[in-house]
Protein backbone atom coordinates (compact mmCIF):
# COMPACT_ATOMS: atom_id res chain seq x y z
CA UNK A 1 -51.60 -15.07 -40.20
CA UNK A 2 -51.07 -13.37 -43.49
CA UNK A 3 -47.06 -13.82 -45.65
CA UNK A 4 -46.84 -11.66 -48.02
CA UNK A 5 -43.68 -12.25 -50.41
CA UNK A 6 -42.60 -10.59 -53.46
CA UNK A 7 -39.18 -9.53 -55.36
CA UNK A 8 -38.41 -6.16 -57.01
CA UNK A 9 -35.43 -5.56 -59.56
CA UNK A 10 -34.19 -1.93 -58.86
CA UNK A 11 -32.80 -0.54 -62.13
CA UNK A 12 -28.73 0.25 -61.97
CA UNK A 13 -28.08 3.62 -59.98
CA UNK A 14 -24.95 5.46 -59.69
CA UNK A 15 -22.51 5.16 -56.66
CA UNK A 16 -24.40 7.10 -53.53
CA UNK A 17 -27.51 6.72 -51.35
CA UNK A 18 -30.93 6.73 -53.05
CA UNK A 19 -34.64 6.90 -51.48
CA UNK A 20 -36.81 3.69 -51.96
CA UNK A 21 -39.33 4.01 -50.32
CA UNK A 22 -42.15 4.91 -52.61
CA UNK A 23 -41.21 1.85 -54.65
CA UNK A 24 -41.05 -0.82 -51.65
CA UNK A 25 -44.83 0.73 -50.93
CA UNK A 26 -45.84 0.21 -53.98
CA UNK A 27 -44.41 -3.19 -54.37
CA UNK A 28 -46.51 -4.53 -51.17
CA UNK A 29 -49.50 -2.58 -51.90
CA UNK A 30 -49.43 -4.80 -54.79
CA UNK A 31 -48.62 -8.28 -53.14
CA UNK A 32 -51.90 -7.76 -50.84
CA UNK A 33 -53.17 -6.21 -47.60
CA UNK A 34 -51.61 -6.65 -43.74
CA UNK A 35 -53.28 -5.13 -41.25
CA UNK A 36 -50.54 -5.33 -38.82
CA UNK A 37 -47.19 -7.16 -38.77
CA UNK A 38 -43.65 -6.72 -39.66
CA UNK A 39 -41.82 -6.15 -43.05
CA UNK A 40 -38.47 -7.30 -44.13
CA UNK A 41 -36.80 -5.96 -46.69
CA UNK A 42 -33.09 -8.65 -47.71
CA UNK A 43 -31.06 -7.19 -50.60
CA UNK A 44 -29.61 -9.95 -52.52
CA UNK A 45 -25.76 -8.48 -53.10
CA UNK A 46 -22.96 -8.05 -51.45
CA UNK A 47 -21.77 -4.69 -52.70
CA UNK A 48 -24.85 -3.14 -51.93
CA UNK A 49 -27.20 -2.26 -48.44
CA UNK A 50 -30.25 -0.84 -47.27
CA UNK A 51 -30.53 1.70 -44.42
CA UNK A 52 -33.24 4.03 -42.86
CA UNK A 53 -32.58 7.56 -42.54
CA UNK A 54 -33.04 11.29 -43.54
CA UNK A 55 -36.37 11.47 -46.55
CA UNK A 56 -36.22 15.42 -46.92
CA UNK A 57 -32.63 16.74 -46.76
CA UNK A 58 -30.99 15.61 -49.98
CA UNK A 59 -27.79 16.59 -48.82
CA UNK A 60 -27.83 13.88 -45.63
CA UNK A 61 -27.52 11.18 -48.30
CA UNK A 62 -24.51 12.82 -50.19
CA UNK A 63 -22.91 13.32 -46.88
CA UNK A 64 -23.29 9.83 -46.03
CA UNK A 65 -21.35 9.18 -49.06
CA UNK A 66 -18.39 11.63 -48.53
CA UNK A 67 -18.47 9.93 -45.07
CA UNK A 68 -18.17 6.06 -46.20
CA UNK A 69 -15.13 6.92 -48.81
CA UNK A 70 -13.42 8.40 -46.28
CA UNK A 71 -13.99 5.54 -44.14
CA UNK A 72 -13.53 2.78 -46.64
CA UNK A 73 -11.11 4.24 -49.02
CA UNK A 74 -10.43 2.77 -52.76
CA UNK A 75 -6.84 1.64 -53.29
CA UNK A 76 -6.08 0.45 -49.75
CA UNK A 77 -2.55 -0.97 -49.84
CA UNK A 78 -3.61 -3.75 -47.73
CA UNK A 79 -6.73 -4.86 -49.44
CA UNK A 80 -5.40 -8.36 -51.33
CA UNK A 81 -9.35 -8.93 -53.31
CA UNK A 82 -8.52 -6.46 -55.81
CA UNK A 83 -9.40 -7.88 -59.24
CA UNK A 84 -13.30 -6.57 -59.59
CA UNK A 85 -11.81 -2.83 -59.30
CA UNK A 86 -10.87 -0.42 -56.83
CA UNK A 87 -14.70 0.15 -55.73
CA UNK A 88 -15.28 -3.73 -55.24
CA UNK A 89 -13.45 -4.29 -51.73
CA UNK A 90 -14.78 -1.11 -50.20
CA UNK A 91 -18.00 -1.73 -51.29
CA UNK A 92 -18.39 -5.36 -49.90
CA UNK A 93 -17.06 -3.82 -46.05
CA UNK A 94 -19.62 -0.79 -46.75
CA UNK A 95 -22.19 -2.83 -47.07
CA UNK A 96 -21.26 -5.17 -44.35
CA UNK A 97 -21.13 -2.11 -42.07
CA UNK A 98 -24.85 -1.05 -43.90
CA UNK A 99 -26.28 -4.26 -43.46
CA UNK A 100 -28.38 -6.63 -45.83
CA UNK A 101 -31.50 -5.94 -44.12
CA UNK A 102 -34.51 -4.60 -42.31
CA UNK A 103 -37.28 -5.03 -40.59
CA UNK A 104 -40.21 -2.45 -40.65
CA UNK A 105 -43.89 -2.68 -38.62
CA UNK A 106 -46.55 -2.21 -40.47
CA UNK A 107 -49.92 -1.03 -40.33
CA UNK A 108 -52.84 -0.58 -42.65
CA UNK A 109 -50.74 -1.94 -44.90
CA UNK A 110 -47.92 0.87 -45.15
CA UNK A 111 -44.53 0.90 -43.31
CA UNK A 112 -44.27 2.85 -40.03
CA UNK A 113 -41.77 5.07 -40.17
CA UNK A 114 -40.78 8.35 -38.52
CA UNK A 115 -41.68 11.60 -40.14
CA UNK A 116 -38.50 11.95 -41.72
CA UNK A 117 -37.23 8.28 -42.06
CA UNK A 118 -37.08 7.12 -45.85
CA UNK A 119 -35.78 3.53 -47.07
CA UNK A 120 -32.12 4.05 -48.42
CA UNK A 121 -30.39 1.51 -51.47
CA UNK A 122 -27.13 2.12 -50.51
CA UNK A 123 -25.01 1.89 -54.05
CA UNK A 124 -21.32 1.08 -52.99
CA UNK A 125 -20.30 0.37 -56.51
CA UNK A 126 -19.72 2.58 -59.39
CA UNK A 127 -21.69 0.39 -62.21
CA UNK A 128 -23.46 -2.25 -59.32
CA UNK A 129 -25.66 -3.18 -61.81
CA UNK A 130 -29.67 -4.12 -60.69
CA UNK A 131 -30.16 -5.14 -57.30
CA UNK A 132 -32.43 -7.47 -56.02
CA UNK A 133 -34.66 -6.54 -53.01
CA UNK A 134 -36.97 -9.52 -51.90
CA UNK A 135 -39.87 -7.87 -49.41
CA UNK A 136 -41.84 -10.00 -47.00
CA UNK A 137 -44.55 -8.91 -44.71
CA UNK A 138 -46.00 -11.24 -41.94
CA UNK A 139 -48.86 -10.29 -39.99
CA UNK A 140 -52.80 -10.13 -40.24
């Protein structure tokens, strides 16, 4: 068995939902080679989540968005954990609803996805900052 571990820094992105994938490739073509096994991607942050979805239709991801702040609205009367900003609250239950991680097969060393499935950062925060993905592949 093969463990293949590495952690990326993702530079800060705006608010929205942005495709990773090329750059999670790259980062495990780099740690070494799995012939078969599973990948799991953990994003270190709680105002921030990964997802799989849409790769070609640019306007999936900005719908998702529209969705999620309609959903999750800034300035909730209700919401007490207020003093990070108006984004900070909505984006922690975003990205509880998102989730932290995933988990991938692989083969030949590259994720199996669908045609049209691409890896997602989900940005819930206007300035989030760098986030943190750390990738680990186990297999043979």
């Amino acid at each position: 068995m093969t463990v293949l571990q590495t952690e990326i820094r993702l530079p800060q992105m705006r608010r929205g939902f942005h495709l990773i994938t090329e750059i999670i490739h790259k980062a495990i073509d780099a740690e070494g080679h799995v012939e078969k096994g599973i990948c799991n991607l953990c994003i270190q942050h709680t105002s921030a989540s990964l997802t799989l979805n849409e790769n070609a239709d640019p306007s999936v991801r900005r719908d998702f968005e529209i969705f999620f702040n309609h959903l999750v609205p800034e300035n909730f009367p209700r919401f007490t954990h207020t003093y990070e900003g108006s984004d900070d609250m909505p984006a922690h239950i975003k990205a509880s609803i998102m989730g932290a991680t995933l988990n991938i097969p692989v083969k030949n060393n590259r994720l199996l996805l669908g045609t049209w499935q691409g890896i997602y950062l989900c940005e819930h925060r206007d300035s989030g900052g760098s986030r943190k993905i750390v990738i680990t592949v186990i297999g043979s």
